[in-house]
Protein backbone atom coordinates (compact mmCIF):
# COMPACT_ATOMS: atom_id res chain seq x y z
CA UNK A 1 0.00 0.00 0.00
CA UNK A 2 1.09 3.41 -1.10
CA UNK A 3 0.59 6.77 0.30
CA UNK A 4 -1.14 9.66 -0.79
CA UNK A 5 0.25 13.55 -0.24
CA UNK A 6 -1.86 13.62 2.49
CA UNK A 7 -0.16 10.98 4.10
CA UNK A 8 -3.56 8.96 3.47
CA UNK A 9 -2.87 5.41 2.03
CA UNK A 10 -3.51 4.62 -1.18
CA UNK A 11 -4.94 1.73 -2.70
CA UNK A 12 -2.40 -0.09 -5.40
CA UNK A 13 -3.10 0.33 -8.79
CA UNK A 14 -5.53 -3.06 -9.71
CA UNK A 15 -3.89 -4.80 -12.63
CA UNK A 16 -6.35 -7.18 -15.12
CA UNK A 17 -4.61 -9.69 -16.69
CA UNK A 18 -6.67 -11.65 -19.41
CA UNK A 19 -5.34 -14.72 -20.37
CA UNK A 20 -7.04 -18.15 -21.71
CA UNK A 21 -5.05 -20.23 -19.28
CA UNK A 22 -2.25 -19.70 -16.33
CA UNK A 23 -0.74 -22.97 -14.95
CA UNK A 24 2.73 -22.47 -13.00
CA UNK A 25 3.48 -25.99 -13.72
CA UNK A 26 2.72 -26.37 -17.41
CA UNK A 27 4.59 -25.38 -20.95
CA UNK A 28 5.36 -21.82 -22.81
CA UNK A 29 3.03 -18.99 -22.11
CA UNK A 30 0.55 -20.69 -19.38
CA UNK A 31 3.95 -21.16 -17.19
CA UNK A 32 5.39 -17.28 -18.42
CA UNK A 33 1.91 -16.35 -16.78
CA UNK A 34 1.89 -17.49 -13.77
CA UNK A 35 5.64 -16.00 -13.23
CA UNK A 36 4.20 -12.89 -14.02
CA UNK A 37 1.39 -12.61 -12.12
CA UNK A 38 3.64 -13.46 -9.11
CA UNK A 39 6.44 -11.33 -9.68
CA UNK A 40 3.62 -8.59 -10.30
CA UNK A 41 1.65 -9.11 -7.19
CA UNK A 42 4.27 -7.47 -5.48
CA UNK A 43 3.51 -3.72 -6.70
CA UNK A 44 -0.22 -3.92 -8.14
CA UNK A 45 -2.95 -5.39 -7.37
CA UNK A 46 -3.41 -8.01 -10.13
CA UNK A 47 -6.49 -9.93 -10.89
CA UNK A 48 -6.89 -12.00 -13.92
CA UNK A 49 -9.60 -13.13 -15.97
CA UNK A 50 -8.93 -16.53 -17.11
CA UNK A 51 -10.56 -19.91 -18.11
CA UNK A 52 -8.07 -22.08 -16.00
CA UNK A 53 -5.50 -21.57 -13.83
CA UNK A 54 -3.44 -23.77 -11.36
CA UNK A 55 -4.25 -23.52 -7.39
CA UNK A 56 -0.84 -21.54 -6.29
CA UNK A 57 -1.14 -18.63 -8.72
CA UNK A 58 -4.52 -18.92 -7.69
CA UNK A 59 -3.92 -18.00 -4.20
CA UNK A 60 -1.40 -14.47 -5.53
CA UNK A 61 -3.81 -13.15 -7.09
CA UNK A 62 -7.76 -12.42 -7.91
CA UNK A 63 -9.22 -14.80 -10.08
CA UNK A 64 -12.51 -14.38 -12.56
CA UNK A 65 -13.38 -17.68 -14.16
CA UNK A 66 -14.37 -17.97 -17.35
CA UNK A 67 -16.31 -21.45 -18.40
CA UNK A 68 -14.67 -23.10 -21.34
CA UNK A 69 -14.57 -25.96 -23.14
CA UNK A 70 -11.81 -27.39 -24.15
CA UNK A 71 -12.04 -29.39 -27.45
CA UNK A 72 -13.17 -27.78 -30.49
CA UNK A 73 -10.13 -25.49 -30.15
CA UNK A 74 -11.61 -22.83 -32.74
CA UNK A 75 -15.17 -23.12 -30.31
CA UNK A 76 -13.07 -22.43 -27.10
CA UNK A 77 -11.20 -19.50 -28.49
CA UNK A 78 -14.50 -18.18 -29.68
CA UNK A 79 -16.56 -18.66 -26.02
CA UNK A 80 -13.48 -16.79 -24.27
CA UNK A 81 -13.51 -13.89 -26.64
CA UNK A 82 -17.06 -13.61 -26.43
CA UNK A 83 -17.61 -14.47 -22.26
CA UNK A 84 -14.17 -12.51 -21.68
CA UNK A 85 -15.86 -9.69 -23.55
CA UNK A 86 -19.55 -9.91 -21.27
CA UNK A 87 -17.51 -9.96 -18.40
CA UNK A 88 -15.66 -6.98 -19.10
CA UNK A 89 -18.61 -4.75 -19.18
CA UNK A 90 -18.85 -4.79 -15.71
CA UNK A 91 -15.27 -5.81 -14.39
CA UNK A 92 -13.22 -3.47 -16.68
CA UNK A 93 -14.71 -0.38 -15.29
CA UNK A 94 -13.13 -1.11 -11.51
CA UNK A 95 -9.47 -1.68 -12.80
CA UNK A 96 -7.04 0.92 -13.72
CA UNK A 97 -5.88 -1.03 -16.36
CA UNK A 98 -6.14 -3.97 -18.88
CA UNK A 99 -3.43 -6.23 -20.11
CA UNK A 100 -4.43 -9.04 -22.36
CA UNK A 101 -1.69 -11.20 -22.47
CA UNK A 102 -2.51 -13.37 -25.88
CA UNK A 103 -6.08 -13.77 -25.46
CA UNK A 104 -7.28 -11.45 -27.43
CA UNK A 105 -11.36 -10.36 -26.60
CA UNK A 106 -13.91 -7.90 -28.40
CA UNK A 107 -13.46 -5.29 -26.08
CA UNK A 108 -11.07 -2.77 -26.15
CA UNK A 109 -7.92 -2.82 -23.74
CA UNK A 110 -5.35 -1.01 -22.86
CA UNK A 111 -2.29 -3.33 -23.55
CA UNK A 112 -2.14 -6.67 -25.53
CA UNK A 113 0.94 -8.96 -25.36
CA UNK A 114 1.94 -10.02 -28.98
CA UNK A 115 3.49 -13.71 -28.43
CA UNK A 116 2.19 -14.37 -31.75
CA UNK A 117 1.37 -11.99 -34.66
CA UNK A 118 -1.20 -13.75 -36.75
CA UNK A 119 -0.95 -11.10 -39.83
CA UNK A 120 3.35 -11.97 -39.73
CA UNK A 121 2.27 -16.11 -39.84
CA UNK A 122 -0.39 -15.85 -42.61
CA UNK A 123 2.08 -13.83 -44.45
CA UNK A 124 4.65 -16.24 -43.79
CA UNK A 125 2.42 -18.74 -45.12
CA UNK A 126 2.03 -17.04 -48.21
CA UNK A 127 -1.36 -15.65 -47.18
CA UNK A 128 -2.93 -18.91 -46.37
CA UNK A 129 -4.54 -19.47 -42.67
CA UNK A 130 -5.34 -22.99 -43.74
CA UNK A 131 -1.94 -25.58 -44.07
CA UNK A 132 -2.08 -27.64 -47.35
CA UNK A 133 -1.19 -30.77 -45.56
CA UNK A 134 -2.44 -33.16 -43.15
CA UNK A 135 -5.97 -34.43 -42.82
CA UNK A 136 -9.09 -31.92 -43.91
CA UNK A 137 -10.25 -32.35 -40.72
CA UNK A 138 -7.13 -30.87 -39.46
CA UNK A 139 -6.50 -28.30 -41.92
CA UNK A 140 -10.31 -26.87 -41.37
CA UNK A 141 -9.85 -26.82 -37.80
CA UNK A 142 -6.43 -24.88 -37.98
CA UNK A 143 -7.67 -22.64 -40.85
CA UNK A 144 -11.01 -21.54 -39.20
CA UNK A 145 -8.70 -21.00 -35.80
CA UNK A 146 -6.30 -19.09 -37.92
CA UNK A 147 -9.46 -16.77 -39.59
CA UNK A 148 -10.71 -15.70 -36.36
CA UNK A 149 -7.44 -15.08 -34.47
CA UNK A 150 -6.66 -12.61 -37.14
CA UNK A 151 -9.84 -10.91 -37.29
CA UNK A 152 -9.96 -10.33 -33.88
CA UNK A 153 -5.85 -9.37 -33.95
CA UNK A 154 -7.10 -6.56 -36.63
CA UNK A 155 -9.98 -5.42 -33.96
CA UNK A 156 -7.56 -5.29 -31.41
CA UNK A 157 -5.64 -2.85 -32.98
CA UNK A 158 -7.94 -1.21 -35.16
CA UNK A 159 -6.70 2.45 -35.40
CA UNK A 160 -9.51 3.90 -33.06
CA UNK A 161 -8.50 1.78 -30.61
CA UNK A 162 -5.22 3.17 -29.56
CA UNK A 163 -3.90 -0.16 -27.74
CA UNK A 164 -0.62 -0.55 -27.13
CA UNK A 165 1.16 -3.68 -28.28
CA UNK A 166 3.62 -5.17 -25.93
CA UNK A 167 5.67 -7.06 -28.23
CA UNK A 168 7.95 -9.80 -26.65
CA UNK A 169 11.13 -9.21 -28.86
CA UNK A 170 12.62 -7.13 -31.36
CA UNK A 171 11.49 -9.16 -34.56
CA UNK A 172 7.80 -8.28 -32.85
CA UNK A 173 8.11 -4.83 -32.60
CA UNK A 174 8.96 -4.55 -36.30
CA UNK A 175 5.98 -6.92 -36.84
CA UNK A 176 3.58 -4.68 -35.10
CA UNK A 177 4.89 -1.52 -36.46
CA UNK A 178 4.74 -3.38 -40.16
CA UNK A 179 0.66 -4.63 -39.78
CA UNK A 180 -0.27 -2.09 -37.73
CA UNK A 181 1.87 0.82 -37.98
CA UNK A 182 -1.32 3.01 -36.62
CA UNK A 183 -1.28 1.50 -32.78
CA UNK A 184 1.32 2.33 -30.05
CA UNK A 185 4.01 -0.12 -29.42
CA UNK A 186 6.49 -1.09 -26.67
CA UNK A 187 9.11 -3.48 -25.67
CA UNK A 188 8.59 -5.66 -23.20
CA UNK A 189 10.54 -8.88 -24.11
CA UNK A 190 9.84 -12.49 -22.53
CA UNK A 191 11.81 -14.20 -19.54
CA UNK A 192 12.61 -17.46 -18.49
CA UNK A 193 12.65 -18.64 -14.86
CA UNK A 194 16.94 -19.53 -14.95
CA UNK A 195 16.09 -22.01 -11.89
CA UNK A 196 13.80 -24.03 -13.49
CA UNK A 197 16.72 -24.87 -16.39
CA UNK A 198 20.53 -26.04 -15.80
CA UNK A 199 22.65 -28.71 -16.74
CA UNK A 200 22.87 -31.35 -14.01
CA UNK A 201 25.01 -34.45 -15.31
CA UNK A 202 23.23 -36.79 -12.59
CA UNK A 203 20.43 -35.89 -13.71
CA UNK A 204 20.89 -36.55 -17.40
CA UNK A 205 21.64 -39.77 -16.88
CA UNK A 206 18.60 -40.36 -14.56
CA UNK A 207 16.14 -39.23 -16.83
CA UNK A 208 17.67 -41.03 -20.02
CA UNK A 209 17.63 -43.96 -17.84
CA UNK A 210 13.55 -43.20 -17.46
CA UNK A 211 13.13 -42.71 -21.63
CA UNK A 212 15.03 -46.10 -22.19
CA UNK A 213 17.98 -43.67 -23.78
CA UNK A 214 21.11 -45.62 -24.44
CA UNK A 215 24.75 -44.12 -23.46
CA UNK A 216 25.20 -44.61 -27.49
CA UNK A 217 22.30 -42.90 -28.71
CA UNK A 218 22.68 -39.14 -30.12
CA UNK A 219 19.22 -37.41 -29.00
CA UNK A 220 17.47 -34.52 -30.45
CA UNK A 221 14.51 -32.64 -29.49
CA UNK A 222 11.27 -30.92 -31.35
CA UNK A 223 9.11 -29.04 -29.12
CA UNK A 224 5.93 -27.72 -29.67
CA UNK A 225 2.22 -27.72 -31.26
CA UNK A 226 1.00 -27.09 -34.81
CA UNK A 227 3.57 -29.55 -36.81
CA UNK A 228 3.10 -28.25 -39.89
CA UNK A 229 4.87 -24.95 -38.60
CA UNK A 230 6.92 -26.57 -36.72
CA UNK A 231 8.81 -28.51 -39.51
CA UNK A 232 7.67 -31.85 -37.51
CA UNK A 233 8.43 -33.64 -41.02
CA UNK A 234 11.56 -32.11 -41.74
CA UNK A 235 13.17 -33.22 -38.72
CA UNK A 236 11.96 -36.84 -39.38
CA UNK A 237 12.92 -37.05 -42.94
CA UNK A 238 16.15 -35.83 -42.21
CA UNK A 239 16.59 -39.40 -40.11
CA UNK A 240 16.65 -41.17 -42.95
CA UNK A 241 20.04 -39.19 -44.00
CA UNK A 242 21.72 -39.81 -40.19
CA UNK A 243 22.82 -42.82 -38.20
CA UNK A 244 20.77 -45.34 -37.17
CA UNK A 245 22.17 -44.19 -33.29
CA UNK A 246 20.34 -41.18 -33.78
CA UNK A 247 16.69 -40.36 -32.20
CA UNK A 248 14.54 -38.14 -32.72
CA UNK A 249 11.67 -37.07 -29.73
CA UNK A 250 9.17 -35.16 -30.54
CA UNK A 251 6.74 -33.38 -27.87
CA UNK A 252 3.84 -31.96 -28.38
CA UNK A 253 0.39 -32.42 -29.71
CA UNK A 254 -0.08 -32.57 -34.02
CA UNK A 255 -0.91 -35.26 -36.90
CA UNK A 256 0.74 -38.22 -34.99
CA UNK A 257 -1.12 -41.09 -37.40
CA UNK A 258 0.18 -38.61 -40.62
CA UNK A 259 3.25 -38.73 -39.00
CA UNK A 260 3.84 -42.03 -37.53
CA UNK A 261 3.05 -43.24 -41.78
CA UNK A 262 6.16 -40.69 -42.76
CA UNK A 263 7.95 -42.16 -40.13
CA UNK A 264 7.52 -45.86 -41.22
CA UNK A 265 7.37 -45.36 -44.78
CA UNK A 266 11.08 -43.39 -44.19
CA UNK A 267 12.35 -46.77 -41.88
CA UNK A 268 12.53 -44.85 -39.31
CA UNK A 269 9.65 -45.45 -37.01
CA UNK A 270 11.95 -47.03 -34.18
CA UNK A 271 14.06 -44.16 -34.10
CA UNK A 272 10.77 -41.40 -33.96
CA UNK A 273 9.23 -41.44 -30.12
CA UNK A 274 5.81 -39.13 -29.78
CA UNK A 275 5.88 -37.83 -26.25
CA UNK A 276 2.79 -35.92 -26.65
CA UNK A 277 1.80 -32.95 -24.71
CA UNK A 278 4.31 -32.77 -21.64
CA UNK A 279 4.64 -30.88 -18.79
CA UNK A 280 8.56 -31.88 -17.96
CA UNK A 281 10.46 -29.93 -20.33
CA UNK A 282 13.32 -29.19 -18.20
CA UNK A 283 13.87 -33.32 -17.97
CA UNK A 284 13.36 -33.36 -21.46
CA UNK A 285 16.39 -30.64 -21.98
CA UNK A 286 18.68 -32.75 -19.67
CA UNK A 287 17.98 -35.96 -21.39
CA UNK A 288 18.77 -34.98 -25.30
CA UNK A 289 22.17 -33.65 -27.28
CA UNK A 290 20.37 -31.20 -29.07
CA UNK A 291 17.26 -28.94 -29.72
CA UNK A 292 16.11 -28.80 -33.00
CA UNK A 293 13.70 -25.80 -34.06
CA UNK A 294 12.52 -25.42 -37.13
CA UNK A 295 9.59 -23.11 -37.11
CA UNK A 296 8.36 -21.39 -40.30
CA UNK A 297 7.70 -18.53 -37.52
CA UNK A 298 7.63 -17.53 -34.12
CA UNK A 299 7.74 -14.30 -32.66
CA UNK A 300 10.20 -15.22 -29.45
CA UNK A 301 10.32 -18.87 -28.79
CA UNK A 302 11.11 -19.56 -25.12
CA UNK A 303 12.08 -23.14 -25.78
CA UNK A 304 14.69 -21.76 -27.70
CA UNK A 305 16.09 -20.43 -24.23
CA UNK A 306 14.97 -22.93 -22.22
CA UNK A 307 16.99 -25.00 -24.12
CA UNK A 308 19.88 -22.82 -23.62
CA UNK A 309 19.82 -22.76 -20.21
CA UNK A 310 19.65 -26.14 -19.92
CA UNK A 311 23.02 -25.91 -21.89
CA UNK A 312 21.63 -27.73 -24.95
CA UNK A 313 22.86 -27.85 -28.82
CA UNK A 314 20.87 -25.35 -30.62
CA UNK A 315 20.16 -26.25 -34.50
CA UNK A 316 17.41 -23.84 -35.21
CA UNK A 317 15.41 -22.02 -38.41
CA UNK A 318 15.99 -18.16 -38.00
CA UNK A 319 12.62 -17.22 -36.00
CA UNK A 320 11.84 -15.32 -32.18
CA UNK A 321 15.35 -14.90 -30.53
CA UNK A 322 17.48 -17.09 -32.45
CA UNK A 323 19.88 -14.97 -34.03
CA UNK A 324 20.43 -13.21 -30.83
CA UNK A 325 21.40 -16.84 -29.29
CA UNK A 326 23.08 -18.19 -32.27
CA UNK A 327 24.63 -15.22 -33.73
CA UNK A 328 24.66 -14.40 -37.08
CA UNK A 329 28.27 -16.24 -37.06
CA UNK A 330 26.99 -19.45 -35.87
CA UNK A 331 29.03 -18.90 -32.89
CA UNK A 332 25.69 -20.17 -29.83
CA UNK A 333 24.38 -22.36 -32.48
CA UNK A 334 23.39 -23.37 -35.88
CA UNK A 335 20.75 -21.01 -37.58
CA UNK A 336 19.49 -23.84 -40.78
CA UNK A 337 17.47 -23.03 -43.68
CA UNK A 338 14.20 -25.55 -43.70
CA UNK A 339 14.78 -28.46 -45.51
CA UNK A 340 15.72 -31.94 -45.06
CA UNK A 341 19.33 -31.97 -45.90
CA UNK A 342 19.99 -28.41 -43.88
CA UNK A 343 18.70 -30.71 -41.00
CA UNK A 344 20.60 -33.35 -41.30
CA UNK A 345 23.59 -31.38 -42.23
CA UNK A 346 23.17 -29.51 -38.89
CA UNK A 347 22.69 -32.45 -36.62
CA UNK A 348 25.47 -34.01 -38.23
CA UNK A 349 27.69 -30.87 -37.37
CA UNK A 350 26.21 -31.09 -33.77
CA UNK A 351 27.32 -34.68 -33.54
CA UNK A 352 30.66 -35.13 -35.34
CA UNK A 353 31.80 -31.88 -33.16
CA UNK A 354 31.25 -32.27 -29.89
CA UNK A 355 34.13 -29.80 -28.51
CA UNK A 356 32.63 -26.92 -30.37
CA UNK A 357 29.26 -28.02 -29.50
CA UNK A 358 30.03 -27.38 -26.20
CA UNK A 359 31.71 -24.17 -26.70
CA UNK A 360 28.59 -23.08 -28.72
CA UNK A 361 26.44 -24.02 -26.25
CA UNK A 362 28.76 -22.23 -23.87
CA UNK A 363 28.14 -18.89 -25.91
CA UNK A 364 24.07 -19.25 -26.09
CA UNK A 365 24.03 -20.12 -22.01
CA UNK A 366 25.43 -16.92 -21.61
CA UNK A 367 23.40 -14.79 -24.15
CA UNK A 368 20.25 -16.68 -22.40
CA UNK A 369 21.00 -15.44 -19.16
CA UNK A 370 19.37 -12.04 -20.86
CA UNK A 371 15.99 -13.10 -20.74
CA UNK A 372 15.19 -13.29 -17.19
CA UNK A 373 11.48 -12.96 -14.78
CA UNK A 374 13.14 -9.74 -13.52
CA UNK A 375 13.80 -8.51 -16.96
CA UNK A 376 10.28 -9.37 -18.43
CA UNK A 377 8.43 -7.88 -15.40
CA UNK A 378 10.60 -4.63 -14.90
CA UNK A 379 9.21 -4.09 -18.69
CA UNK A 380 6.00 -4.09 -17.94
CA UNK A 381 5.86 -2.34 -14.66
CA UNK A 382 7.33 0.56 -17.32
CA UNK A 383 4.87 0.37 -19.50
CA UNK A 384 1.97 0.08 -16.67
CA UNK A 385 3.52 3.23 -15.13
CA UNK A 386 3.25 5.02 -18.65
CA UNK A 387 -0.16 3.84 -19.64
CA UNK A 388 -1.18 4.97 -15.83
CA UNK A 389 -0.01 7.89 -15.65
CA UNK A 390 -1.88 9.26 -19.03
CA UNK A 391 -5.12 8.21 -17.76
């Protein structure tokens, strides 16, 4: 509690966060949110308005449920925009301010986190929001998911509006300022909790022991949704090309059955595990040789620095915070084009040269060590202070 001139005190400035889901203990931005909200607590009063979040953030802050459901994806995004917005009418008029992080609803706000930029991936995509592979099913789903995150993106910072994007890196910014060159737009780039990750050599060997690694077996990593984007068959083609001693695990949720038929129809199905959705990333990290990340886009990738924490190989497409890991000399990592023989040129680089693997991976700890909590949430309380202060 602050004071006011008079010596009164003053009530903290309430905070909304709006976000579709906040779990401490879970992957990317539902785990980034939870950090937040705690490291925010301290100075504002923070409520959020969320459709799930896990019991210990829970108790840090305010929490305004929103009912969801979870499967069809494009459904649930389109009951939190619209309850998110109902809600707002009321709630919104007793905070000082509102800070979507991601979610993006029908009503205006005053800040909106950009961990994605939907107009930069459908232009990346050629102008498609529908992939032209994997089942129809699939592709319709992702498509009409794609259609209305953009829509609603283009509300959100429809001239009129005047709400400032917080983009989470550099390439962002520029992103924002390219689409919509109209709205205001600040830094405010993402952190990583640098306890969570490390290299711990018992460790390793414990958890390989628990994925039925071998001492012999050269292990790389994919991480994340939407496979298509993610290069998912890139990396698995590129087996064909290595070793038979090298392994590929892949986690995440995407077109397993499509891929599971590349994977046998390559001879390569023993050396492809699907993990599936996981919530043990930083086991993961210890247990494999090498990330690889081969995104068509992404705006700031935090497995990218997870992964460097955890003092992991980096073999990675140029997307989010790569080149600031890497270096544009190769000297963190190796920044690939996307195809299959980049890939398994890389990995085979990674392998063959494991003293300057390690010094690599010595460079991109260090350049990780950037992107801290303390970082991401001194960002914000900046541009809280500044939106504040002008209303």
């Amino acid at each position: 509690m602050t004071k006011q001139a008079n010596g009164k005190p003053s009530r903290r400035p309430r905070i909304l966060v709006i976000a579709h889901r906040i779990d401490r203990d879970g992957q990317g931005m539902e785990r980034l949110h939870a950090r937040l909200a705690e490291a925010l607590s301290a100075r504002f009063e923070i409520h959020v308005l969320v459709g799930a979040i896990d019991e210990v953030t829970a108790r840090s802050v305010t929490v305004h449920k929103i009912p969801l459901v979870e499967r069809p994806i494009p459904l649930r995004f389109v009951m939190f925009a619209v309850f998110a917005s109902l809600r707002l009418l009321v709630l919104g008029k007793k905070m000082d301010l509102l800070h979507s992080c991601g979610a993006i609803v029908l009503s205006r706000v005053d800040l909106v986190s950009v961990h994605l930029c939907q107009a930069a991936v459908v232009h990346a995509n050629g102008g498609r929001t529908m992939p032209n592979s994997g089942s129809l099913v699939r592709r319709l789903n992702t498509g009409l998911l794609k259609t209305l995150a953009l829509r609603l993106e283009r509300l959100a910072f429809a001239t009129q509006r005047r709400t400032t994007a917080a983009a989470v890196s550099e390439r962002g910014l520029d992103e924002v300022a390219k689409f919509y060159p109209a709205s205001p737009r600040v830094l405010t780039e993402n952190g990583v909790d640098e306890e969570a990750f490390g290299f711990h050599p018992a460790r390793r060997a414990e958890v390989r022991r628990k994925f039925a690694l071998s001492d012999d077996e050269f292990v790389a990593l994919l991480v994340g949704g939407d496979w298509t984007l993610r290069g998912v068959e890139l990396a698995i083609g590129a087996l064909a090309d290595l070793p038979t001693n090298v392994k590929l695990l892949i986690a995440g949720r995407g077109d397993r059955h499509r891929m599971e038929e590349r994977s046998r129809s390559l001879g390569v199905s023993e050396r492809v595990v699907f993990l599936g959705r996981r919530n043990d990333l930083a086991d993961l990290y210890q247990a494999a040789d090498v990330l690889v990340q081969l995104s068509a886009y992404e705006t700031f990738s935090l497995v990218l620095v997870e992964a460097a924490l955890s003092h992991l190989a980096l073999v990675t497409t140029k997307v989010g915070v790569a080149e600031a890991l890497c270096g544009q000399d190769d000297s963190g990592g190796l920044i690939i084009h996307r195809s299959v023989s980049d890939v398994a040129a890389g990995l085979n680089n990674v392998r063959e040269n494991r003293e300057q693997t390690r010094q690599r991976a010595e460079v991109a700890l260090h350049r990780a060590k950037r992107f801290t909590l303390t970082h991401m949430s001194g960002q914000l309380e900046v541009a809280y202070s500044e939106i504040l202060s002008q209303s």
